[in-house]
N, C-alpha and C. Protein backbone atom coordinates (compact mmCIF):
# COMPACT_ATOMS: atom_id res chain seq x y z
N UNK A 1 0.84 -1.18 0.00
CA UNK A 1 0.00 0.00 0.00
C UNK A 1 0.88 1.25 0.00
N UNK A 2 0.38 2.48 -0.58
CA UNK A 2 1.48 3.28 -0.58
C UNK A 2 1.19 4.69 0.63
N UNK A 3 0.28 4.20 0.79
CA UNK A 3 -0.09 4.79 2.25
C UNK A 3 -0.72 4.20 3.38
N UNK A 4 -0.20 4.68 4.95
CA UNK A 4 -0.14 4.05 5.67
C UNK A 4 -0.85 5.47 6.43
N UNK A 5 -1.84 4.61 7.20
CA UNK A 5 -2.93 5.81 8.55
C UNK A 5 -2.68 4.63 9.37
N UNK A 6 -2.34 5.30 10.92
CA UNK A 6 -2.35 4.70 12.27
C UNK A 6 -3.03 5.34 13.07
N UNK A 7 -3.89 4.79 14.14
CA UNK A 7 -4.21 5.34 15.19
C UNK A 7 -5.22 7.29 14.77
N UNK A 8 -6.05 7.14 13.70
CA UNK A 8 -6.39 8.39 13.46
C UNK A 8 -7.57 8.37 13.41
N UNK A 9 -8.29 9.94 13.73
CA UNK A 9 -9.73 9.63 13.65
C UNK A 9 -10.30 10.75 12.97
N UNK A 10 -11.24 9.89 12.36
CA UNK A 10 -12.22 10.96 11.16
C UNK A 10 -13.61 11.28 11.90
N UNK A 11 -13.95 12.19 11.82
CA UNK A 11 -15.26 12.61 12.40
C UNK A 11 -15.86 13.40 11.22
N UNK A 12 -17.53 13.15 10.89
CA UNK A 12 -18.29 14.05 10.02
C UNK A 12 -17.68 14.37 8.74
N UNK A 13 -16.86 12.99 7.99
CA UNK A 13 -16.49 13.54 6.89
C UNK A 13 -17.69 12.99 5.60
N UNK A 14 -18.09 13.72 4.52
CA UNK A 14 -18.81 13.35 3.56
C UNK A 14 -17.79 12.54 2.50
N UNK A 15 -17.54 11.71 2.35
CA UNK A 15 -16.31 11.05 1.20
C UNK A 15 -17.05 10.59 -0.11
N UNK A 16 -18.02 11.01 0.28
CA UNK A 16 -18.99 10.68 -1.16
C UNK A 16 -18.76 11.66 -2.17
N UNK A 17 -18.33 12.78 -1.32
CA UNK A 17 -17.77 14.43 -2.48
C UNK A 17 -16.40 14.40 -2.02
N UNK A 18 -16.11 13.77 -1.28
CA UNK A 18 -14.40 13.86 -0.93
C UNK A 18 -13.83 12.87 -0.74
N UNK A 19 -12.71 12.63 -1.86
CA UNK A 19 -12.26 11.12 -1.76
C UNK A 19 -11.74 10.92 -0.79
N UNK A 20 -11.51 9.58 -0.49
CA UNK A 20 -10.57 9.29 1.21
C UNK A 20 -9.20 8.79 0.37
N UNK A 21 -8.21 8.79 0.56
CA UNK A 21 -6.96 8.23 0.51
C UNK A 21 -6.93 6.99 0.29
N UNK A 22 -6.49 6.38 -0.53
CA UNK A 22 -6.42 5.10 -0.82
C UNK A 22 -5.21 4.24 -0.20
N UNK A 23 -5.52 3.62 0.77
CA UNK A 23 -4.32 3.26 1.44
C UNK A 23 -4.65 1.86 2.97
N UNK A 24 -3.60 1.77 4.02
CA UNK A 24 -4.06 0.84 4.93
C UNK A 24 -4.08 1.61 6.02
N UNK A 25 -5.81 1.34 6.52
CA UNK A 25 -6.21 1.94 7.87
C UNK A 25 -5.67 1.22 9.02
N UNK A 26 -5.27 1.56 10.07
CA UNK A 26 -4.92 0.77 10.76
C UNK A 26 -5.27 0.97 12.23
N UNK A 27 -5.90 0.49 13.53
CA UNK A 27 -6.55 1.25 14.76
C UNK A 27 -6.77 2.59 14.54
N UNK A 28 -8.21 2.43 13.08
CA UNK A 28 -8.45 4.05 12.88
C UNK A 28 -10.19 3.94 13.67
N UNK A 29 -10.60 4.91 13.35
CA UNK A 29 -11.72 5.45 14.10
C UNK A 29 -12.46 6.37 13.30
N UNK A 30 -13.60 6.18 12.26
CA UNK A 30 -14.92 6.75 11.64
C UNK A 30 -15.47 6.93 12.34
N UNK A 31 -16.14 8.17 12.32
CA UNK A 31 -17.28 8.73 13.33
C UNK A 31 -18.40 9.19 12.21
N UNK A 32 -19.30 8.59 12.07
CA UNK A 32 -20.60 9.70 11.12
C UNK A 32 -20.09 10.36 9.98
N UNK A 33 -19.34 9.36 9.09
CA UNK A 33 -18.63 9.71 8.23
C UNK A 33 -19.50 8.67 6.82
N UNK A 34 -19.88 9.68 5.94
CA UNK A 34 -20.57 8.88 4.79
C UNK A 34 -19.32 8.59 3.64
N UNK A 35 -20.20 7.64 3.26
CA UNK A 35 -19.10 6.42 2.34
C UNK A 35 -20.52 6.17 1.15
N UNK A 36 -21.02 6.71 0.98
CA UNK A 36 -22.72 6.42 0.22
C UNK A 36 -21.53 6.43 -1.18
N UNK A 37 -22.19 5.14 -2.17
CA UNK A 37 -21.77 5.17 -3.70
C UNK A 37 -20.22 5.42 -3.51
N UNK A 38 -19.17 5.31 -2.47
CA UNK A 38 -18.15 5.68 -2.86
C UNK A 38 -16.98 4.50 -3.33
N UNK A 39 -16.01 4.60 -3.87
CA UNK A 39 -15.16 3.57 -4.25
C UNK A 39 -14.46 3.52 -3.45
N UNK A 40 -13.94 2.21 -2.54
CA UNK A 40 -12.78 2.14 -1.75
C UNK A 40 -12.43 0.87 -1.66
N UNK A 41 -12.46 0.33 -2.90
CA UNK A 41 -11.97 -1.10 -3.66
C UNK A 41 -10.83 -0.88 -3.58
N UNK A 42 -10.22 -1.88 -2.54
CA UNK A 42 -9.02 -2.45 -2.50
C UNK A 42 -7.94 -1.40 -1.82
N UNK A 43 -8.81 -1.09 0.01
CA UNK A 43 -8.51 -0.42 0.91
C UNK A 43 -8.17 -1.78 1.76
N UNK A 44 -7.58 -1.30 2.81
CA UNK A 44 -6.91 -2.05 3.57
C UNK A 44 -7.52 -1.59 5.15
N UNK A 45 -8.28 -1.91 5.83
CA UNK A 45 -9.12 -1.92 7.46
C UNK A 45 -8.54 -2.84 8.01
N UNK A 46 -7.82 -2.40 9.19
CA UNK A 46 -7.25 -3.16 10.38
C UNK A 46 -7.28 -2.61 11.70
N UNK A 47 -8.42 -3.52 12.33
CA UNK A 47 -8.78 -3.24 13.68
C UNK A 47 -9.46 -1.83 13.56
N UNK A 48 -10.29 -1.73 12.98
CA UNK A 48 -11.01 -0.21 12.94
C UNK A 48 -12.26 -0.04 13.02
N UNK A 49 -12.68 0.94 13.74
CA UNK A 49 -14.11 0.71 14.02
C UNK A 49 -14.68 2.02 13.04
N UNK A 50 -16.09 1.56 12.49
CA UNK A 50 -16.89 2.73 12.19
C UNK A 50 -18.11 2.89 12.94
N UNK A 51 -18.43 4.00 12.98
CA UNK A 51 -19.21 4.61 13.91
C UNK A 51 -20.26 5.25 13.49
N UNK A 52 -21.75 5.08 13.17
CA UNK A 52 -22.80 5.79 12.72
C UNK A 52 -22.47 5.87 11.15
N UNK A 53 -22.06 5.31 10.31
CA UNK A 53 -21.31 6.06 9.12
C UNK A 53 -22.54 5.33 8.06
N UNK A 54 -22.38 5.88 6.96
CA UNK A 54 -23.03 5.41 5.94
C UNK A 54 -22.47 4.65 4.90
N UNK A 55 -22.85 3.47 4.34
CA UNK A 55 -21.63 2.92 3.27
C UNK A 55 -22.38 2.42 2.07
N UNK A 56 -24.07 2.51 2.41
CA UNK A 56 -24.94 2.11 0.96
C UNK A 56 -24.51 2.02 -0.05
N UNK A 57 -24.62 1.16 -0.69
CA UNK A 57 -23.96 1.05 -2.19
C UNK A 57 -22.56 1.34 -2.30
N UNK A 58 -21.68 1.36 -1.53
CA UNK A 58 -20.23 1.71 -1.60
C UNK A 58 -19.63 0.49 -2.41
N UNK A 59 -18.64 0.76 -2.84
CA UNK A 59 -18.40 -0.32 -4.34
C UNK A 59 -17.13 -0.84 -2.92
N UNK A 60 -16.94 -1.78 -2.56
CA UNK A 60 -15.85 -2.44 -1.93
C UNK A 60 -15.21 -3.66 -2.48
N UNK A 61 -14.47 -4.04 -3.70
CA UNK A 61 -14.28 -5.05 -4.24
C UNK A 61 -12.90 -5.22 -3.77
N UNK A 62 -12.33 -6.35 -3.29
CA UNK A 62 -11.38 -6.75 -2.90
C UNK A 62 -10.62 -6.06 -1.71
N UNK A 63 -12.22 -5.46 -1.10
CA UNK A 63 -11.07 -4.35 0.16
C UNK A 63 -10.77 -5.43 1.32
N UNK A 64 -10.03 -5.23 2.19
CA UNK A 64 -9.85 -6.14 3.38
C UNK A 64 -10.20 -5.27 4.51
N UNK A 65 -11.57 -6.10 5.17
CA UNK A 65 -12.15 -6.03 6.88
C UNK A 65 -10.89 -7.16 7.68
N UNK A 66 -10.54 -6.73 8.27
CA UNK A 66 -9.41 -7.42 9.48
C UNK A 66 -10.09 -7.08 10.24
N UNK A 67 -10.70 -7.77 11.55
CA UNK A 67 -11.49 -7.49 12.67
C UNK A 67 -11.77 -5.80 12.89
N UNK A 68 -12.73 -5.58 11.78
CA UNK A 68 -13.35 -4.49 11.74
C UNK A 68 -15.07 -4.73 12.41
N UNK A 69 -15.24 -3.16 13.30
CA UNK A 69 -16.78 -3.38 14.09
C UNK A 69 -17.29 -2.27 13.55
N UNK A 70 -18.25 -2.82 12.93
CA UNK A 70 -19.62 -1.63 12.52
C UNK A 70 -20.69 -1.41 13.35
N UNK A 71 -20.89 -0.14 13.81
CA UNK A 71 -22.01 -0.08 14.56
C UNK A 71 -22.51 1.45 14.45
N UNK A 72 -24.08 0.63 14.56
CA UNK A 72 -25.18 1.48 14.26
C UNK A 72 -24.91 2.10 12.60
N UNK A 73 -24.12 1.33 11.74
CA UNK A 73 -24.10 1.93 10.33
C UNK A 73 -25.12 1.40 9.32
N UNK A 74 -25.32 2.18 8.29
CA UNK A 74 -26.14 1.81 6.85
C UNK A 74 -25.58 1.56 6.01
N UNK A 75 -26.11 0.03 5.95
CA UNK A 75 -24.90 -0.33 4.51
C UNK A 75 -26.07 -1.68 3.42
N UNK A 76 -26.69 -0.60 3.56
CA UNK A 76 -27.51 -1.29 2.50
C UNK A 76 -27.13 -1.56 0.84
N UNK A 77 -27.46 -2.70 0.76
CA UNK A 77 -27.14 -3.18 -0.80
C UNK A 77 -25.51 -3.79 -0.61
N UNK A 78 -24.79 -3.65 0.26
CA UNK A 78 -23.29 -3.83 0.06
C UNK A 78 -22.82 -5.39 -0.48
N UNK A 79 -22.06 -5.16 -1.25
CA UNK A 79 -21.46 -6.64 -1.97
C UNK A 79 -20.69 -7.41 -1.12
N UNK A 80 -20.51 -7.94 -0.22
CA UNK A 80 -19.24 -8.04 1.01
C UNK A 80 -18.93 -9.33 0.17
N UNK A 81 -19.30 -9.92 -0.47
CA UNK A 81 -18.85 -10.98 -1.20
C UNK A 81 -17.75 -10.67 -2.12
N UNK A 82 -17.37 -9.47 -2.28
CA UNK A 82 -16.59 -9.00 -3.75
C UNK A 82 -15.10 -8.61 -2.28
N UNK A 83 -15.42 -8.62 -1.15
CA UNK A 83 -14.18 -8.34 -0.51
C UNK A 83 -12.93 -8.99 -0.49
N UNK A 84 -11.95 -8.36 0.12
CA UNK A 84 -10.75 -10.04 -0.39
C UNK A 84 -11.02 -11.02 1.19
N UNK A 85 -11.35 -12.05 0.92
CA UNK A 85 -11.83 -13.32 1.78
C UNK A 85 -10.01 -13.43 2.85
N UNK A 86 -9.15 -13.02 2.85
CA UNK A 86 -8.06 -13.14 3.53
C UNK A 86 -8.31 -12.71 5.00
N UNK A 87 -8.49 -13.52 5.86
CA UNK A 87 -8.55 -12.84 7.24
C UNK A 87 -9.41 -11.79 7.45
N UNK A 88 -10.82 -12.49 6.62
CA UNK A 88 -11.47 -11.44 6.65
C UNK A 88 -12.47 -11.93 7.92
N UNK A 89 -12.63 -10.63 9.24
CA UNK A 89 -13.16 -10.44 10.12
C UNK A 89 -14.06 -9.48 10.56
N UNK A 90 -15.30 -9.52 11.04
CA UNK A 90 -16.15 -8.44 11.08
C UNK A 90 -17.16 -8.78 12.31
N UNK A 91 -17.47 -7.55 12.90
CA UNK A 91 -19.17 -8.01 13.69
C UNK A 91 -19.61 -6.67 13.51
N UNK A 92 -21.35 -6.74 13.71
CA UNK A 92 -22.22 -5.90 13.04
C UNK A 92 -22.70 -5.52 14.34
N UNK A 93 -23.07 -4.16 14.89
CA UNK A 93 -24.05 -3.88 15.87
C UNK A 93 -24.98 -2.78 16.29
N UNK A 94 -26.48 -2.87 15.77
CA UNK A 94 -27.08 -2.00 15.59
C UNK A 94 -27.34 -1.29 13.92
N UNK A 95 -26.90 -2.23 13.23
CA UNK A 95 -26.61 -1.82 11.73
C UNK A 95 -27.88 -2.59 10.79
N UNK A 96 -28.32 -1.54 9.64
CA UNK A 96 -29.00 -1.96 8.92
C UNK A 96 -27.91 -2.22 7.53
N UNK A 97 -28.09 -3.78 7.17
CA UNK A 97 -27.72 -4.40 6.30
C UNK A 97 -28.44 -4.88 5.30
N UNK A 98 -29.87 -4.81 5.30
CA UNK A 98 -30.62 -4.81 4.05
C UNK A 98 -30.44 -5.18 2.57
N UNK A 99 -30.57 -5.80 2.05
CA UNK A 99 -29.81 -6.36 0.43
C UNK A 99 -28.45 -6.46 0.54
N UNK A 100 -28.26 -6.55 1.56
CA UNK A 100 -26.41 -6.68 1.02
C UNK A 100 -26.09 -8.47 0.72
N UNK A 101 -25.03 -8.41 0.27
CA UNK A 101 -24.88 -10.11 0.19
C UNK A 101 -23.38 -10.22 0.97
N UNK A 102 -23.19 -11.55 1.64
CA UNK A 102 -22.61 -12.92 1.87
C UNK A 102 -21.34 -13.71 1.30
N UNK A 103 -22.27 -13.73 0.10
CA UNK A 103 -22.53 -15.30 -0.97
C UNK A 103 -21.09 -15.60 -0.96
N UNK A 104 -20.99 -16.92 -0.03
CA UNK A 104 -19.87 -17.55 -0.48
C UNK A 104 -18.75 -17.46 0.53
N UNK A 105 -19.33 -16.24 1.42
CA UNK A 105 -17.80 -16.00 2.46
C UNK A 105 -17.51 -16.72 3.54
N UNK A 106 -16.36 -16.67 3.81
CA UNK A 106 -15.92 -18.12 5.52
C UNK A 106 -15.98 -17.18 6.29
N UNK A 107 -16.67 -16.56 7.06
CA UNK A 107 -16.84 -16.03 8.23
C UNK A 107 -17.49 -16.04 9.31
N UNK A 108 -16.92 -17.66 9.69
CA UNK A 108 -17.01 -17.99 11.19
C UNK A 108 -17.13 -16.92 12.59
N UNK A 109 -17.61 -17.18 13.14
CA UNK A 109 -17.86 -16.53 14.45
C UNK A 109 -18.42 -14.93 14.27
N UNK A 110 -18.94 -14.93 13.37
CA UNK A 110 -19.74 -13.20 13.09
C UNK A 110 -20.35 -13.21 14.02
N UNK A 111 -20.30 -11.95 14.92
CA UNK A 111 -21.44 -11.25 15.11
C UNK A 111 -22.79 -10.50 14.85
N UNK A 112 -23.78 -10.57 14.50
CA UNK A 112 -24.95 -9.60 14.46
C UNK A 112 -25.80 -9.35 15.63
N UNK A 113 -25.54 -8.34 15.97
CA UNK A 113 -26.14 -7.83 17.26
C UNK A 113 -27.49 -6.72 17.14
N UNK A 114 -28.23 -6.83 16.94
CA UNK A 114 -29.34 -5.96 16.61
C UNK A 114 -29.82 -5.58 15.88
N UNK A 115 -29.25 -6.30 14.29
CA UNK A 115 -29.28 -5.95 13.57
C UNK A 115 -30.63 -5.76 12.40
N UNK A 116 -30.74 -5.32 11.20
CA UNK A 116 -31.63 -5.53 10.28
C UNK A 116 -30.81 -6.08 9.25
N UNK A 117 -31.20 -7.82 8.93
CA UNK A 117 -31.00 -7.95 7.96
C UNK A 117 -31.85 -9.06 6.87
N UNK A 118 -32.97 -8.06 6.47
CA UNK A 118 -33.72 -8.57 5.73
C UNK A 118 -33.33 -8.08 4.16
N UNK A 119 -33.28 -9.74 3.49
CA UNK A 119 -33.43 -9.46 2.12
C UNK A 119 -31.54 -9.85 1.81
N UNK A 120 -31.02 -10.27 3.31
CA UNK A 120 -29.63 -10.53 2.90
C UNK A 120 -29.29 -12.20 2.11
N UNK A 121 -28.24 -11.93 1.74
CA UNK A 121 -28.23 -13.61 0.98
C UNK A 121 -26.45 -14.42 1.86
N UNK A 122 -27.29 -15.21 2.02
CA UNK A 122 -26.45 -15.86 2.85
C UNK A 122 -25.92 -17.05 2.27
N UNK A 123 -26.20 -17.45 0.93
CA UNK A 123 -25.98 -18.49 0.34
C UNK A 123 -24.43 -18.90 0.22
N UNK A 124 -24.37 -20.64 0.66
CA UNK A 124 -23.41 -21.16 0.68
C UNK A 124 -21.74 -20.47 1.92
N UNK A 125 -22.47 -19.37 2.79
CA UNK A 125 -21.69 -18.73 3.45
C UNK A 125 -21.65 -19.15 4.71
N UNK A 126 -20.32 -19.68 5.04
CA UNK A 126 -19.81 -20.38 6.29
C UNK A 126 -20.18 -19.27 7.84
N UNK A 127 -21.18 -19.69 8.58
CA UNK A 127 -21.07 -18.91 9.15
C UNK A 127 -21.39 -19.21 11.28
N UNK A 128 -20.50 -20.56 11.13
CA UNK A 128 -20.53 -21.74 12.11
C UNK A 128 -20.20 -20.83 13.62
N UNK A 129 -20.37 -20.87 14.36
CA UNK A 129 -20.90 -20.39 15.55
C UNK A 129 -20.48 -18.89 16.24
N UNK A 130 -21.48 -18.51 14.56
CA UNK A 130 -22.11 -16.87 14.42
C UNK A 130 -23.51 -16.68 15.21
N UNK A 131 -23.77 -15.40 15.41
CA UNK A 131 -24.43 -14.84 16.28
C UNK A 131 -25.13 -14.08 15.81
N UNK A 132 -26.67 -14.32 16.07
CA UNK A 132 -27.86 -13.72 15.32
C UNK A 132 -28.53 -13.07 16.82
N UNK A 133 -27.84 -11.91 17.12
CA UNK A 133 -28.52 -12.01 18.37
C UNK A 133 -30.05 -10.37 18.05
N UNK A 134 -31.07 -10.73 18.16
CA UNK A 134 -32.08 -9.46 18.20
C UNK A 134 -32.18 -9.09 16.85
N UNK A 135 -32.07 -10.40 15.37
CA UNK A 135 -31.80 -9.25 14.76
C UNK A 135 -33.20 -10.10 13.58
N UNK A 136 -33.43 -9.16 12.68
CA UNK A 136 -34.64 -9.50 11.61
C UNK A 136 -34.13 -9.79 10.42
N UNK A 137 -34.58 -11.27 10.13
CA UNK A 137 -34.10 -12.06 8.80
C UNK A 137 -35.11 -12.56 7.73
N UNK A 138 -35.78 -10.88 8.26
CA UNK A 138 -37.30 -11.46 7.26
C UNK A 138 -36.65 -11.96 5.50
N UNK A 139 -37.05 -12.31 4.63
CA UNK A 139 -36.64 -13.01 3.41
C UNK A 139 -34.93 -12.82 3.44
N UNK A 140 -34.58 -13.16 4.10
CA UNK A 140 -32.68 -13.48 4.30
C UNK A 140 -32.53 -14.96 3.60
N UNK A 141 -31.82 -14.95 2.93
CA UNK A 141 -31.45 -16.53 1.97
C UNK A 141 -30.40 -17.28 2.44
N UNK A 142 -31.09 -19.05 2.87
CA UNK A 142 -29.86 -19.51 3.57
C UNK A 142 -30.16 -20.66 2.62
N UNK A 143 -29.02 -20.62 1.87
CA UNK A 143 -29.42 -21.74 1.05
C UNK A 143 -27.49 -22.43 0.98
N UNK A 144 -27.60 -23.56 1.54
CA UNK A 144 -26.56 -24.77 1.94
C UNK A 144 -25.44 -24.03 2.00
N UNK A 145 -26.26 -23.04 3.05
CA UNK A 145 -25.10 -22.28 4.21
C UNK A 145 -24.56 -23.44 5.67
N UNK A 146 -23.85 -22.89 5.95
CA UNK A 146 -23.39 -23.79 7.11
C UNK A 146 -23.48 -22.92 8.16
N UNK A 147 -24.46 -23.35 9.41
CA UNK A 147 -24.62 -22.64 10.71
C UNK A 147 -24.60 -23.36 11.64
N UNK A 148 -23.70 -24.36 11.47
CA UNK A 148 -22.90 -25.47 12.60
C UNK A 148 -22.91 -24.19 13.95
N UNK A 149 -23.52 -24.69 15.38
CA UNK A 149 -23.18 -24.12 15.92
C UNK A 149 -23.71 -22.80 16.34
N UNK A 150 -24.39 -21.54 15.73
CA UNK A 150 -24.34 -20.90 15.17
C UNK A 150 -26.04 -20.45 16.49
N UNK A 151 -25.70 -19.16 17.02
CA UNK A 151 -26.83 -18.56 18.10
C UNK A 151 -28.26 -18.12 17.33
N UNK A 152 -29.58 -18.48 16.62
CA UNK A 152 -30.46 -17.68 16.52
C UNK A 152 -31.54 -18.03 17.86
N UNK A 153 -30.96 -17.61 18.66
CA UNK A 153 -32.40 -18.16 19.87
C UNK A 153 -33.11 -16.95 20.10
N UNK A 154 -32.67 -15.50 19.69
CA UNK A 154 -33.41 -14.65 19.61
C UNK A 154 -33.45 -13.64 18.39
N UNK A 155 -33.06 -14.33 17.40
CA UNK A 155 -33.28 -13.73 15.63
C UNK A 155 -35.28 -13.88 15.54
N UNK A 156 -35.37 -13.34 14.95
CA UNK A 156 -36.54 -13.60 14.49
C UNK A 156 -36.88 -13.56 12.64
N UNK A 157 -38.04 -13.69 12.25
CA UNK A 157 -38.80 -13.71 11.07
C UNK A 157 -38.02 -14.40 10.22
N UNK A 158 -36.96 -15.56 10.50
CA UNK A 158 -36.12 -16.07 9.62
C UNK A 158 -37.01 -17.48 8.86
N UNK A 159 -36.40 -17.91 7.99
CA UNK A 159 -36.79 -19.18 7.26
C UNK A 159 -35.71 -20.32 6.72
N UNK A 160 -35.62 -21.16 7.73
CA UNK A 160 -34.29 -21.68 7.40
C UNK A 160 -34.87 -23.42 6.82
N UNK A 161 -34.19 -23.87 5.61
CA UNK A 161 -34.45 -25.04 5.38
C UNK A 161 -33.36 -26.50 5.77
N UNK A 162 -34.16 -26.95 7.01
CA UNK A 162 -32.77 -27.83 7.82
C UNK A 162 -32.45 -29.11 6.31
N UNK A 163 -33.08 -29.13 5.76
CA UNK A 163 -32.69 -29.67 4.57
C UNK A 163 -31.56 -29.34 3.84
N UNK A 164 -31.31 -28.58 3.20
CA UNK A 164 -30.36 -28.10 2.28
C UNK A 164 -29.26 -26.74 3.45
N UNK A 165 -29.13 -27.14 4.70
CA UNK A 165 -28.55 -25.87 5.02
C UNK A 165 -27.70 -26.45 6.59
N UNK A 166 -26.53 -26.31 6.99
CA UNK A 166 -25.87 -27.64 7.88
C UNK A 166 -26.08 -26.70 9.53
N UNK A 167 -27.14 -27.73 10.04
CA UNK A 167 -27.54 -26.65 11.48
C UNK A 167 -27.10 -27.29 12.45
N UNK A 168 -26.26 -28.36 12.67
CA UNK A 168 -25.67 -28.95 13.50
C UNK A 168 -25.10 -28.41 15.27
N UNK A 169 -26.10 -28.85 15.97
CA UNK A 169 -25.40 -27.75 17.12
C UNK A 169 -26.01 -26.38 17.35
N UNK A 170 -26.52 -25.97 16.37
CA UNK A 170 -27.26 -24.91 16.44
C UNK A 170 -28.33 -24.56 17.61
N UNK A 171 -28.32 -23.04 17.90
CA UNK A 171 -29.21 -23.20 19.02
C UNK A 171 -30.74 -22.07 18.73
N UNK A 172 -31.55 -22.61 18.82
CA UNK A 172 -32.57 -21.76 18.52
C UNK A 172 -33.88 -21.75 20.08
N UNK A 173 -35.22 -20.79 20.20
CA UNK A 173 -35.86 -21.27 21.21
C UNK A 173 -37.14 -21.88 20.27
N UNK A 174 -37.69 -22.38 21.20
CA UNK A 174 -39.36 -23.45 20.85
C UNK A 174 -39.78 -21.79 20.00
N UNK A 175 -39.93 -20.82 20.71
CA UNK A 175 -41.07 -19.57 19.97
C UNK A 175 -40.28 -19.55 18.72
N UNK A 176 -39.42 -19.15 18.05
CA UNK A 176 -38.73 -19.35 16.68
C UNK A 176 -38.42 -20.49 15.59
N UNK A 177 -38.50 -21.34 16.58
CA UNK A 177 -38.97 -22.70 15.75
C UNK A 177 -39.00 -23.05 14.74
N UNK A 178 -40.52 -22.42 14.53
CA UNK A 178 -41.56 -22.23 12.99
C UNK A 178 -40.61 -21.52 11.89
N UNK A 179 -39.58 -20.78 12.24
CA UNK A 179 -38.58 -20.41 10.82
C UNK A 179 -38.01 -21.72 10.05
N UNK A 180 -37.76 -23.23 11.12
CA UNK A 180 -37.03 -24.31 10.41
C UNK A 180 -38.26 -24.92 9.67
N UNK A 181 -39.52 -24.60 10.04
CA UNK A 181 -40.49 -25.21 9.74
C UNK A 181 -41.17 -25.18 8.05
N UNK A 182 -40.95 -23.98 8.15
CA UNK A 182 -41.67 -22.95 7.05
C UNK A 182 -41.85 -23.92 5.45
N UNK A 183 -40.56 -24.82 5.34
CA UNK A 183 -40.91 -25.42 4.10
C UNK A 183 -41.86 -26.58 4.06
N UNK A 184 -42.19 -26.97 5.18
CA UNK A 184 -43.43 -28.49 5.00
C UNK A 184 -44.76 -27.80 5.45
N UNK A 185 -44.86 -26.80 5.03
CA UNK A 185 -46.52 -26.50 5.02
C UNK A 185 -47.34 -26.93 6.25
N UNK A 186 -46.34 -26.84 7.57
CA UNK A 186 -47.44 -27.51 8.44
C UNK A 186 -48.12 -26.23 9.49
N UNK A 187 -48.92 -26.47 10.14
CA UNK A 187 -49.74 -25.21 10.90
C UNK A 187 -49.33 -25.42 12.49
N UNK A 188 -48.52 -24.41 13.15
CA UNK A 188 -47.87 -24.49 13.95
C UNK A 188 -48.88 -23.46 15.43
N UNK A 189 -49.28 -24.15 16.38
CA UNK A 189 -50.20 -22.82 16.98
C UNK A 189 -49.28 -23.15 18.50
């Protein structure tokens, strides 16, 4: 990378009209800083938190999350599938994730903590004793994902097919149930 940020913090920047530096973040710190539509394909995040920020539609292809925490951000539509899969680490909290996709990534032990994520695609994405804690998976796609392990005992509106999808270990409660249910048409009261 030909630039290097340590230990720095951005507060209230718009980067959607102002480019950010193309380079490796490193114990940096976003505060309410929008990223809406912006390019930062093949940035480098290490150990950095964002904070309230916006990242909708932000084009991120091959960037690297290294135990990066999002919270309370909007990152609707985001491709996280196009990221580079190397040590890639993340937990979500308080964040609307809405259409974003998955598809395909090993990211064991995720967090989602409060999250919204309806309409996400989760297909074929390793995501073995990850954490669905409070969060909404109304039409979320789990299709021969692996959730070995894996906390929804208080996710709700999800639809998971124990058929085609590896729930081994998994922990869910009796009231949520009816999400494993949903494909045999049966009437649950």
């Amino acid at each position: 990378m030909d630039n290097y940020f340590e230990n720095k913090e951005y507060k209230n920047i718009d980067f959607s009209g102002t480019r950010i530096n193309k380079g490796e973040y490193d114990h940096c710190r976003f505060i309410n800083c929008n990223f809406e539509n912006s390019h930062i394909s093949k940035f480098e995040f290490v150990e950095v938190e964002f904070i309230d920020c916006n990242f909708s539609n932000a084009k991120i292809k091959e960037t690297a999350f290294k135990e990066v925490g999002f919270y309370k951000c909007k990152m609707i539509g985001l491709k996280f599938h196009e990221c580079d899969p190397f040590l890639l680490q993340f937990s979500f909290k308080e964040c609307q994730l809405s259409f974003s996709s998955f598809f395909q990534l090993k990211i064991p032990s995720t967090r989602f903590i409060s999250c919204n994520l309806q309409e996400v695609d989760f297909t074929e994405t390793i995501l073995t004793t990850s954490v669905f804690d409070c969060c909404d998976l109304t039409g979320a796609i789990f299709d021969s994902s692996n959730l070995e392990k894996s906390d929804f005992r208080t996710a709700f509106n999800f639809t998971i097919n124990p058929e085609n999808n590896k729930l081994k270990g998994g922990k869910y409660r009796k009231e949520n149930i009816s999400g494993l249910l949903n494909n045999y048409k049966i009437v649950i009261e």
